[in-house]
Each structure stands twice: as C-alpha cells, then as structure tokens.
PDB file of N, CA and C in Angstrom:
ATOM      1  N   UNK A   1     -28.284  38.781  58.095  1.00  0.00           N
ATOM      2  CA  UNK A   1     -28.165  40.206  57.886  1.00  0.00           C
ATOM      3  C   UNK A   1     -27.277  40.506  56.673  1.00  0.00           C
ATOM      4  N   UNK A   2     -26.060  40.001  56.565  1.00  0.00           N
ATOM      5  CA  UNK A   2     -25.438  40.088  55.425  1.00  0.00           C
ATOM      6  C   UNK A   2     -25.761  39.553  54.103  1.00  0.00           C
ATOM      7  N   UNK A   3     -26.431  38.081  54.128  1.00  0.00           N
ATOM      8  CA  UNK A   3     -27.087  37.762  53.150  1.00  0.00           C
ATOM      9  C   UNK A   3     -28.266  38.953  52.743  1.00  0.00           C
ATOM     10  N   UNK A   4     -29.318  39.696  53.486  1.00  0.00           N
ATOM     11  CA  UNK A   4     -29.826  40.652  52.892  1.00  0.00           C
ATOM     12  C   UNK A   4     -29.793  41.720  52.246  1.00  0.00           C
ATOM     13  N   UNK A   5     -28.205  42.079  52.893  1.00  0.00           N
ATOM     14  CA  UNK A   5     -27.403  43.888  52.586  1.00  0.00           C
ATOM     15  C   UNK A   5     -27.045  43.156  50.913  1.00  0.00           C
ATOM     16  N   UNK A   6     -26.594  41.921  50.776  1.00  0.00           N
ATOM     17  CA  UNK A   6     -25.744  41.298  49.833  1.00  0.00           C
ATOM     18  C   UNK A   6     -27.432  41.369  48.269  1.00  0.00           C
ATOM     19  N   UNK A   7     -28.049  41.146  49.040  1.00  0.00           N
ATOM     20  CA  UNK A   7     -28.953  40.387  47.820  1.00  0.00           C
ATOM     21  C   UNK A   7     -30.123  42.155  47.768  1.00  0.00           C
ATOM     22  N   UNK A   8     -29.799  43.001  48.560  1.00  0.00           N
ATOM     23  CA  UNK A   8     -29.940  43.785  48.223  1.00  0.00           C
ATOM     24  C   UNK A   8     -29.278  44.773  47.704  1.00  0.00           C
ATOM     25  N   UNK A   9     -28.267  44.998  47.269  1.00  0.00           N
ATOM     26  CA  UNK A   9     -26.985  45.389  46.816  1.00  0.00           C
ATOM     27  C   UNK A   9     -27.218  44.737  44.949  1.00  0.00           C
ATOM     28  N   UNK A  10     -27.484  43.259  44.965  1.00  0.00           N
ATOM     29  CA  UNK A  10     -27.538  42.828  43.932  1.00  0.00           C
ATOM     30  C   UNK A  10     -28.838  43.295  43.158  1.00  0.00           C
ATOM     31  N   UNK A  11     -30.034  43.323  43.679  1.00  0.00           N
ATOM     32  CA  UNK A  11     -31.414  44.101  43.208  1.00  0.00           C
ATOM     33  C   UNK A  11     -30.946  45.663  42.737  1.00  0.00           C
ATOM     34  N   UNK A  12     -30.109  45.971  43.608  1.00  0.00           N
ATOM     35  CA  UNK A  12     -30.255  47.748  43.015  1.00  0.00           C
ATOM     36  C   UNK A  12     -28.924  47.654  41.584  1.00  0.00           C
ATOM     37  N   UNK A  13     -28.561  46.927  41.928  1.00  0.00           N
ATOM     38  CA  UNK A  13     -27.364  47.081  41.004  1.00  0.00           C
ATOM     39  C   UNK A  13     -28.067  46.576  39.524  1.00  0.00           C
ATOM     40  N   UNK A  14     -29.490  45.267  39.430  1.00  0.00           N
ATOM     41  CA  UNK A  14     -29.483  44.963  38.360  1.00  0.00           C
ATOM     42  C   UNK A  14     -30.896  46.010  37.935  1.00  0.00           C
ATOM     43  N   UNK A  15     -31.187  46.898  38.860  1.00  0.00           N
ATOM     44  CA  UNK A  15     -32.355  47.689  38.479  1.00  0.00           C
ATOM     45  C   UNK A  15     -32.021  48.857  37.834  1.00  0.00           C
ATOM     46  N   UNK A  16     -30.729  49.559  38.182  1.00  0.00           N
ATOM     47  CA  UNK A  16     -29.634  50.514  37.641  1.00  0.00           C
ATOM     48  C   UNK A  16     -29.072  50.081  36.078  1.00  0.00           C
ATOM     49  N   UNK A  17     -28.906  49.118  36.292  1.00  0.00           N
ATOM     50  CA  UNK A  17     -28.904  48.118  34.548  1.00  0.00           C
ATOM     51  C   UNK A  17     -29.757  48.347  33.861  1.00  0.00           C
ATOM     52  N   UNK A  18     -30.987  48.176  34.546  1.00  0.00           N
ATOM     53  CA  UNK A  18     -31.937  47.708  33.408  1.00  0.00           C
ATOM     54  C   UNK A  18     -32.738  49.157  33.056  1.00  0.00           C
ATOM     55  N   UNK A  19     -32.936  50.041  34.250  1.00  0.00           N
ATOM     56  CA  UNK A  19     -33.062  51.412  33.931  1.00  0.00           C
ATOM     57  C   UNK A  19     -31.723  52.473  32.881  1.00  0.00           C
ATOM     58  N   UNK A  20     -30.766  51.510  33.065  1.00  0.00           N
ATOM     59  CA  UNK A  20     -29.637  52.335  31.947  1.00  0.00           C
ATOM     60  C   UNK A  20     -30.046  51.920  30.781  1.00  0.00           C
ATOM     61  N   UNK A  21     -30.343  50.774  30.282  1.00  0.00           N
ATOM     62  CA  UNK A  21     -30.954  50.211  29.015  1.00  0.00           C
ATOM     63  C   UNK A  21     -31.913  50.305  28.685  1.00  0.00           C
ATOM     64  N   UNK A  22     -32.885  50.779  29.130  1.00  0.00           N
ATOM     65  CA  UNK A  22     -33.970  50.855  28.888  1.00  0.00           C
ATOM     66  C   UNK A  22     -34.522  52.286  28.544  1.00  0.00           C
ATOM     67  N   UNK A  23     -33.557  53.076  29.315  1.00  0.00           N
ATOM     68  CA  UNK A  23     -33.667  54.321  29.071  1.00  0.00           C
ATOM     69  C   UNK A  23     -33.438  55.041  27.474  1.00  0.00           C
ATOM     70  N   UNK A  24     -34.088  56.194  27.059  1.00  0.00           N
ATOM     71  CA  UNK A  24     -33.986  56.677  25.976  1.00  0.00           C
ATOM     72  C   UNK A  24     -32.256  57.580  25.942  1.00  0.00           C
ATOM     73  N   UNK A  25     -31.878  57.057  24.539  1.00  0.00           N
ATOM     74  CA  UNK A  25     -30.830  57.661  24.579  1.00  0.00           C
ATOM     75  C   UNK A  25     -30.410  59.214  25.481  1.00  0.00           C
ATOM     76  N   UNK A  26     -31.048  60.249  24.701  1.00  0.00           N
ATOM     77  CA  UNK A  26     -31.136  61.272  24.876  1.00  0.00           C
ATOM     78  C   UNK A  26     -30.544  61.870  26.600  1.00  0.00           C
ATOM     79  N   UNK A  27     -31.474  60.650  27.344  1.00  0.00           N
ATOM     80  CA  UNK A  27     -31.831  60.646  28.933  1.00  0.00           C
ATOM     81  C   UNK A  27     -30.293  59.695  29.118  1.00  0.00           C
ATOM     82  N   UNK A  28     -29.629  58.595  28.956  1.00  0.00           N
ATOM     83  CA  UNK A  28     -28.125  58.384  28.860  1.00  0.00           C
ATOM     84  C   UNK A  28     -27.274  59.501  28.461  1.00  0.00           C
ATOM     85  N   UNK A  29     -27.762  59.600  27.581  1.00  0.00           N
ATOM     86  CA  UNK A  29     -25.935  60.786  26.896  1.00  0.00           C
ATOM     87  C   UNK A  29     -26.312  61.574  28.145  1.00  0.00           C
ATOM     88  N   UNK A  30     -27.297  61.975  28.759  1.00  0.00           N
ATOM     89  CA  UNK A  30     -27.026  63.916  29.652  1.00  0.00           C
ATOM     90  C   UNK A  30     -26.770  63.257  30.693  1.00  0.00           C
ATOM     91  N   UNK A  31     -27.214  61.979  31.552  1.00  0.00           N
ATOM     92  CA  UNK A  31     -26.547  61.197  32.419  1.00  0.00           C
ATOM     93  C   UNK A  31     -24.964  60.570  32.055  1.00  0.00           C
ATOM     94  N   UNK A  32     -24.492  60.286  31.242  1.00  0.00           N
ATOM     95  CA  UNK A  32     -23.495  60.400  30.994  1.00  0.00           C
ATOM     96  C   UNK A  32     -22.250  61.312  31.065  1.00  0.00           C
ATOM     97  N   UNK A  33     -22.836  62.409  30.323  1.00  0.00           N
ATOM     98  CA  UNK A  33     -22.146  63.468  30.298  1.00  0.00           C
ATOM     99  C   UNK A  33     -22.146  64.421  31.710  1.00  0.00           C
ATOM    100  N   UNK A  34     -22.897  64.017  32.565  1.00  0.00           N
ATOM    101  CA  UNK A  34     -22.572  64.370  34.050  1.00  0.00           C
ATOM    102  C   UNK A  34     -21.881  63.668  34.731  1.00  0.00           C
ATOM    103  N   UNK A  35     -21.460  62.369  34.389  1.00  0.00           N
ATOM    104  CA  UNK A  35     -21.026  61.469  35.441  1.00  0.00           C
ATOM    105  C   UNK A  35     -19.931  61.880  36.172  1.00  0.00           C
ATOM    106  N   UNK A  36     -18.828  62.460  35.593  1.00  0.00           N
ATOM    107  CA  UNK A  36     -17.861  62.811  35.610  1.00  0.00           C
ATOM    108  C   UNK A  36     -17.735  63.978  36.900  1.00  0.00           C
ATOM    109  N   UNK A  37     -19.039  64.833  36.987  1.00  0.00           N
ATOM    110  CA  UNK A  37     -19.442  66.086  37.540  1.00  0.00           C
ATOM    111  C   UNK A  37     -19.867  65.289  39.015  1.00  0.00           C
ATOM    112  N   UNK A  38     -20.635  63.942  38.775  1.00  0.00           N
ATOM    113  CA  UNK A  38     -20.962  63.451  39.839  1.00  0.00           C
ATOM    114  C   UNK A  38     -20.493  62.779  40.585  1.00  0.00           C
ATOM    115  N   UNK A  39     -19.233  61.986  39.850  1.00  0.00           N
ATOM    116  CA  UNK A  39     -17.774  61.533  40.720  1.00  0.00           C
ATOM    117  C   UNK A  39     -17.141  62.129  41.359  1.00  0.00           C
ATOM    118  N   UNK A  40     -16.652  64.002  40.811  1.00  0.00           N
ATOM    119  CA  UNK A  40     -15.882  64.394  41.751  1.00  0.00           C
ATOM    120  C   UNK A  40     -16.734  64.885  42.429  1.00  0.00           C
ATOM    121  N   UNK A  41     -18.039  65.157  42.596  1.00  0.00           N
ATOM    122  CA  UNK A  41     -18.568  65.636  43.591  1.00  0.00           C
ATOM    123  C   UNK A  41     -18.502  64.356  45.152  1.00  0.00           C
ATOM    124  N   UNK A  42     -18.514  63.569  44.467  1.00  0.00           N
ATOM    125  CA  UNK A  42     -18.183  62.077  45.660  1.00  0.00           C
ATOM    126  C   UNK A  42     -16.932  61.998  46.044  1.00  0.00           C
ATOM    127  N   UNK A  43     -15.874  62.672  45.967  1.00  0.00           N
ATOM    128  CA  UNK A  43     -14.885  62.874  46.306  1.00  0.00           C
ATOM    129  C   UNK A  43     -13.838  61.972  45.282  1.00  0.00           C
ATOM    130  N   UNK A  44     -14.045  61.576  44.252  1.00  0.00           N
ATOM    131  CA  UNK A  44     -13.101  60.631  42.933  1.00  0.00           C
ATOM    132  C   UNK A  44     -11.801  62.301  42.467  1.00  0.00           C
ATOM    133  N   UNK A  45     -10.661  61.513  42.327  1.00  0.00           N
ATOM    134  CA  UNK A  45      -9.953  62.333  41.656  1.00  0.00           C
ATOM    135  C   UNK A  45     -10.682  62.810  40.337  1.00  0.00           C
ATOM    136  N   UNK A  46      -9.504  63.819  40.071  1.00  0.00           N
ATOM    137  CA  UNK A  46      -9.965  64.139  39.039  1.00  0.00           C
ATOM    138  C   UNK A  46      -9.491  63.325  37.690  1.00  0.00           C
ATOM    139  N   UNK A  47      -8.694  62.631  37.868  1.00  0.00           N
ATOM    140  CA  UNK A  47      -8.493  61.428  37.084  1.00  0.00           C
ATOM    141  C   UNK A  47      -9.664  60.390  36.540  1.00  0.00           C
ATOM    142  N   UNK A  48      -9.878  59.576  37.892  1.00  0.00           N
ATOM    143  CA  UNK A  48     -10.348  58.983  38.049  1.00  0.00           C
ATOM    144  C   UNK A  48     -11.982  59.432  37.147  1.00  0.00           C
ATOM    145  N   UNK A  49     -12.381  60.445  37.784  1.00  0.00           N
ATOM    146  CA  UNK A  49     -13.572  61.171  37.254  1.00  0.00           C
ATOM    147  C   UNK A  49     -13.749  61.031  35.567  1.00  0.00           C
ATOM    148  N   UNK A  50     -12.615  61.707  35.062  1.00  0.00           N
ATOM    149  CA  UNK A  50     -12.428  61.795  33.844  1.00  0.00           C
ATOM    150  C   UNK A  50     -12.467  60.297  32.924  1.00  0.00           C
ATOM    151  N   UNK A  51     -12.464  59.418  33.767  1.00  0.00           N
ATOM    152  CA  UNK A  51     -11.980  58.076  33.247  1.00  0.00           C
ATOM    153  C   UNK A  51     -13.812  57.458  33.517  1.00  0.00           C
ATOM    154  N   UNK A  52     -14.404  57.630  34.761  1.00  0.00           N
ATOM    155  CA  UNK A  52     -15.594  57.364  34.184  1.00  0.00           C
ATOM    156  C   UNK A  52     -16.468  58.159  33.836  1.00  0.00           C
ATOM    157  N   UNK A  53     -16.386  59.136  33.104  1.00  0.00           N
ATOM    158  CA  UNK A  53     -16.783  59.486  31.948  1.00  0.00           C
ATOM    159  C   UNK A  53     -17.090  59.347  30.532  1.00  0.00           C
ATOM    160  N   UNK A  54     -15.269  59.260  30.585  1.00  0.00           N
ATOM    161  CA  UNK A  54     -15.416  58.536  29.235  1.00  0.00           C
ATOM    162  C   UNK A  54     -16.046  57.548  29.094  1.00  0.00           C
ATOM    163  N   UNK A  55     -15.616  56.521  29.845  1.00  0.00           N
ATOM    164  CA  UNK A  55     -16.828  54.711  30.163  1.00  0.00           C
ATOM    165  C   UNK A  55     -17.972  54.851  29.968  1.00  0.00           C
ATOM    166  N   UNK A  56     -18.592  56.423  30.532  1.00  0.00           N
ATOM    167  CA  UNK A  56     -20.011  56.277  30.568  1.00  0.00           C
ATOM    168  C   UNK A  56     -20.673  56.690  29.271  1.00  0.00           C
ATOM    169  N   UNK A  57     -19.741  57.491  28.944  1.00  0.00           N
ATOM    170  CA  UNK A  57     -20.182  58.161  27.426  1.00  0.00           C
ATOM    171  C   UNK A  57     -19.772  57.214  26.168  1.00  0.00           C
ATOM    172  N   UNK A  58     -19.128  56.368  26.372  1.00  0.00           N
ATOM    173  CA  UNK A  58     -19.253  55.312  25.800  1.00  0.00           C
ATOM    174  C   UNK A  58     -19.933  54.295  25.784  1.00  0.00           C
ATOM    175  N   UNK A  59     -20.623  53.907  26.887  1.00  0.00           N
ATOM    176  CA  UNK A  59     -21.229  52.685  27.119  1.00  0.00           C
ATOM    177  C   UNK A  59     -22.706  53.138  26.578  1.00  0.00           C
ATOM    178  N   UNK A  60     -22.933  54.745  26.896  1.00  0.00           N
ATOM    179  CA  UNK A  60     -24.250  55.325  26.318  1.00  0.00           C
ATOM    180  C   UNK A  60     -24.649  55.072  25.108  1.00  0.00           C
ATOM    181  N   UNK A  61     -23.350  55.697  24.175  1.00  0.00           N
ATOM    182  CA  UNK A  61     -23.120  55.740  22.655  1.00  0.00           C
ATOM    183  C   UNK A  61     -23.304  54.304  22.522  1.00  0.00           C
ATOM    184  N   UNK A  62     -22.792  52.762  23.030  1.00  0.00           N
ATOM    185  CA  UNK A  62     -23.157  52.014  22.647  1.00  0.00           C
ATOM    186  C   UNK A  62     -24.241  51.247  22.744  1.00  0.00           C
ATOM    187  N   UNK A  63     -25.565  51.954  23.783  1.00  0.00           N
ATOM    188  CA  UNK A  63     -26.253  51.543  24.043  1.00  0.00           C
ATOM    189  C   UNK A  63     -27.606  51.417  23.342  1.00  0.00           C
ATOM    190  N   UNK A  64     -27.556  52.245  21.846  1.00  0.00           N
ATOM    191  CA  UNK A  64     -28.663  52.577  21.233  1.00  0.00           C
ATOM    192  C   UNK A  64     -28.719  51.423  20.801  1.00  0.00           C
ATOM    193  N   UNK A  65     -30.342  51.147  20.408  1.00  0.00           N
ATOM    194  CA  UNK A  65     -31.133  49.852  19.978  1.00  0.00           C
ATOM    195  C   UNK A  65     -30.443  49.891  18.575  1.00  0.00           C
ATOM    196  N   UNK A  66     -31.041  50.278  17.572  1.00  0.00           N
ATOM    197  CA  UNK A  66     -31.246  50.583  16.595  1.00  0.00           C
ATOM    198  C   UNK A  66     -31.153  51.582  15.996  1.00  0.00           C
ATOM    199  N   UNK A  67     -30.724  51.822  14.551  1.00  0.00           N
ATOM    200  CA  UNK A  67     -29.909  52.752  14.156  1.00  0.00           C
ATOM    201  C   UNK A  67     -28.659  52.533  13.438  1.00  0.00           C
ATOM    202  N   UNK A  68     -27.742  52.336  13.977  1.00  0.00           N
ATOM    203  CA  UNK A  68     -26.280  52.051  13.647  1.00  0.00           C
ATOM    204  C   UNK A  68     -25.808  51.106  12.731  1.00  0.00           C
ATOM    205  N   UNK A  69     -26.963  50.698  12.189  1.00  0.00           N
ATOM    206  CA  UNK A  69     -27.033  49.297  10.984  1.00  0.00           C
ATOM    207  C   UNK A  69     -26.216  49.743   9.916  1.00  0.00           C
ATOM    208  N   UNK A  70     -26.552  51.036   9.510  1.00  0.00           N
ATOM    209  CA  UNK A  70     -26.101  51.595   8.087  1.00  0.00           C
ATOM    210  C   UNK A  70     -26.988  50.912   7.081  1.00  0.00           C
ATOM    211  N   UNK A  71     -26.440  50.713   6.338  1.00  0.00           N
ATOM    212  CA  UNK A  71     -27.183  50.863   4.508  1.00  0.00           C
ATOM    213  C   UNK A  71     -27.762  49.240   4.588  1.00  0.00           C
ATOM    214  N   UNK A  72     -27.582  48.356   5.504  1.00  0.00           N
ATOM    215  CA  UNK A  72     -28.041  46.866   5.639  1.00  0.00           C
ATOM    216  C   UNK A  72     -29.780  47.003   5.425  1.00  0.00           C
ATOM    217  N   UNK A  73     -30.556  47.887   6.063  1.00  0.00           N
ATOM    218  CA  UNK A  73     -31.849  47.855   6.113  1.00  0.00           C
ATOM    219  C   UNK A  73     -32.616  46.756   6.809  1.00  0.00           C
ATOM    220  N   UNK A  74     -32.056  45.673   7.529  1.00  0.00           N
ATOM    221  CA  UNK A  74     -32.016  44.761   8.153  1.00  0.00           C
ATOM    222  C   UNK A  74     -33.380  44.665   8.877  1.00  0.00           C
ATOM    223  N   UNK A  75     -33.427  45.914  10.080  1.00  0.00           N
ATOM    224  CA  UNK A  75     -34.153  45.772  10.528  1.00  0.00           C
ATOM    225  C   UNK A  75     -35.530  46.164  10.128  1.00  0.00           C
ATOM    226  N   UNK A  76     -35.618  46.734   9.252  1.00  0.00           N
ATOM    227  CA  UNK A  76     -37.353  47.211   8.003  1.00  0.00           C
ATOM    228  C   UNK A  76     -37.277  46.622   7.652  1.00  0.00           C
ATOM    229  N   UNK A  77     -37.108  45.446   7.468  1.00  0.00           N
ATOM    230  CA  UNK A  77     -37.448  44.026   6.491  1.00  0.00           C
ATOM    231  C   UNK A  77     -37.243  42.850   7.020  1.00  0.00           C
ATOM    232  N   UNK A  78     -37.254  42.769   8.113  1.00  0.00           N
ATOM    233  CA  UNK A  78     -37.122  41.617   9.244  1.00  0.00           C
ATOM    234  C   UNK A  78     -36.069  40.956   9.215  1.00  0.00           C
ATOM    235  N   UNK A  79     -34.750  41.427   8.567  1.00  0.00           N
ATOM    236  CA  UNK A  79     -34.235  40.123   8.208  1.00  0.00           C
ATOM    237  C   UNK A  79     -32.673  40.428   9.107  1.00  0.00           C
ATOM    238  N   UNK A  80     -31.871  38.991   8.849  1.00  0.00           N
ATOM    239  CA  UNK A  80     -30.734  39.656   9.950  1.00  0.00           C
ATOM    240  C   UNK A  80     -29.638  40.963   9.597  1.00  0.00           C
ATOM    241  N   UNK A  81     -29.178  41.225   9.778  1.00  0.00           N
ATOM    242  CA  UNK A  81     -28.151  42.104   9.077  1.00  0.00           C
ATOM    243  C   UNK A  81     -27.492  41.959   8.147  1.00  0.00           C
ATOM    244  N   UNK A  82     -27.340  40.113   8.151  1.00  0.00           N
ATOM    245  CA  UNK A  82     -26.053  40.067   6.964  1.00  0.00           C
ATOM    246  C   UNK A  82     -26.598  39.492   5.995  1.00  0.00           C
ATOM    247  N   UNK A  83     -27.942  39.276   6.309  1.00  0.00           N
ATOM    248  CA  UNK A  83     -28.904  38.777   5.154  1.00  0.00           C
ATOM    249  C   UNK A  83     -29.847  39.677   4.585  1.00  0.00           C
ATOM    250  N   UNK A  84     -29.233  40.929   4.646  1.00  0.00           N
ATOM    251  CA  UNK A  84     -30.298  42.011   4.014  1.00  0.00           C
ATOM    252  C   UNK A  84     -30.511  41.405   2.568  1.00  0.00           C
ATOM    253  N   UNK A  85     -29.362  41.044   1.328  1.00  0.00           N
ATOM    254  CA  UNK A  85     -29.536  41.427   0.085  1.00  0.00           C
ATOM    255  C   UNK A  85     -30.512  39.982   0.001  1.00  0.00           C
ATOM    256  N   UNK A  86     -30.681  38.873   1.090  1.00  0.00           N
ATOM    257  CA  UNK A  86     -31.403  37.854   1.069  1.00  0.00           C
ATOM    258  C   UNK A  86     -30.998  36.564   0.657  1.00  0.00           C
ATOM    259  N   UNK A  87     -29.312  36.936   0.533  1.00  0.00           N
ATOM    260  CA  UNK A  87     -28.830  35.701   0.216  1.00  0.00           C
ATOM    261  C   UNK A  87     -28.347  34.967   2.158  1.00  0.00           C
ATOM    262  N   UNK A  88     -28.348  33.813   2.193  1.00  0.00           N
ATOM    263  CA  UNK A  88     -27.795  33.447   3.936  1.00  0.00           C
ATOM    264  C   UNK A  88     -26.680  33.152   3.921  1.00  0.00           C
TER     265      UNK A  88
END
C-alpha cells in the first residue's frame, strides 16, 4: 500500500514537471504569477507565499527554450552558442 501511495506520488510529481516544461511560456508566467494567490489560499503564510512566488516566477522566466541567446545566432545556424562566429 505504501509502496503504491509512494510511486504514485512520484508519477504526479514527474508529470507536474514535465507539464511545467513543456508548457508555453505565456501559460507559466500567469501560473506563476498566481502561485502566491494559491498558497495562501492553502493556508501558507504570507511569507512563505511570497517566497514561492518569487521561485515560481523565476523558475518560469528561466524556463524559456529559446530566445535568450542574444546576438550569438546559434540557434539559426545550427551551431553551438560559442561557436556562432565558427571558430571551436
């Protein structure tokens, strides 16, 4: 019985993962930016609340694929990031 609660506990937890990553930004940041709303509604201080928030709105912001390269062009030209100008 406990081995099941346990290994089901572990399924939702890595499906919550993979639906956070997978998800389009847009759909993170407004889940994000509620979290905070949805902690203290669970009874979390208001500390506490405030603290995963921030976590979440951070972990969002760091969650985008692509983008954040800057001026490398890396990824339109297949190449790695630090080998944009094509030297390795």
């Amino acid at each position: 019985m406990l081995q099941t609660i346990l290994v089901a506990l572990i399924v939702l937890g890595a499906s919550a993962y993979s639906a956070w990553k997978l998800a389009p930004a847009a759909w993170r940041n407004r889940l994000a930016a509620n979290s905070g709303r949805v902690a203290r509604a669970t009874g979390a201080s208001p500390r506490l609340a405030r603290r995963i928030e921030i976590k979440a709105v951070a972990a969002a912001a760091n969650a985008t694929g692509c983008g954040n390269c800057g001026p490398c062009k890396g990824c339109a030209v297949g190449q790695a990031k630090g080998d944009a100008d094509g030297d390795a």
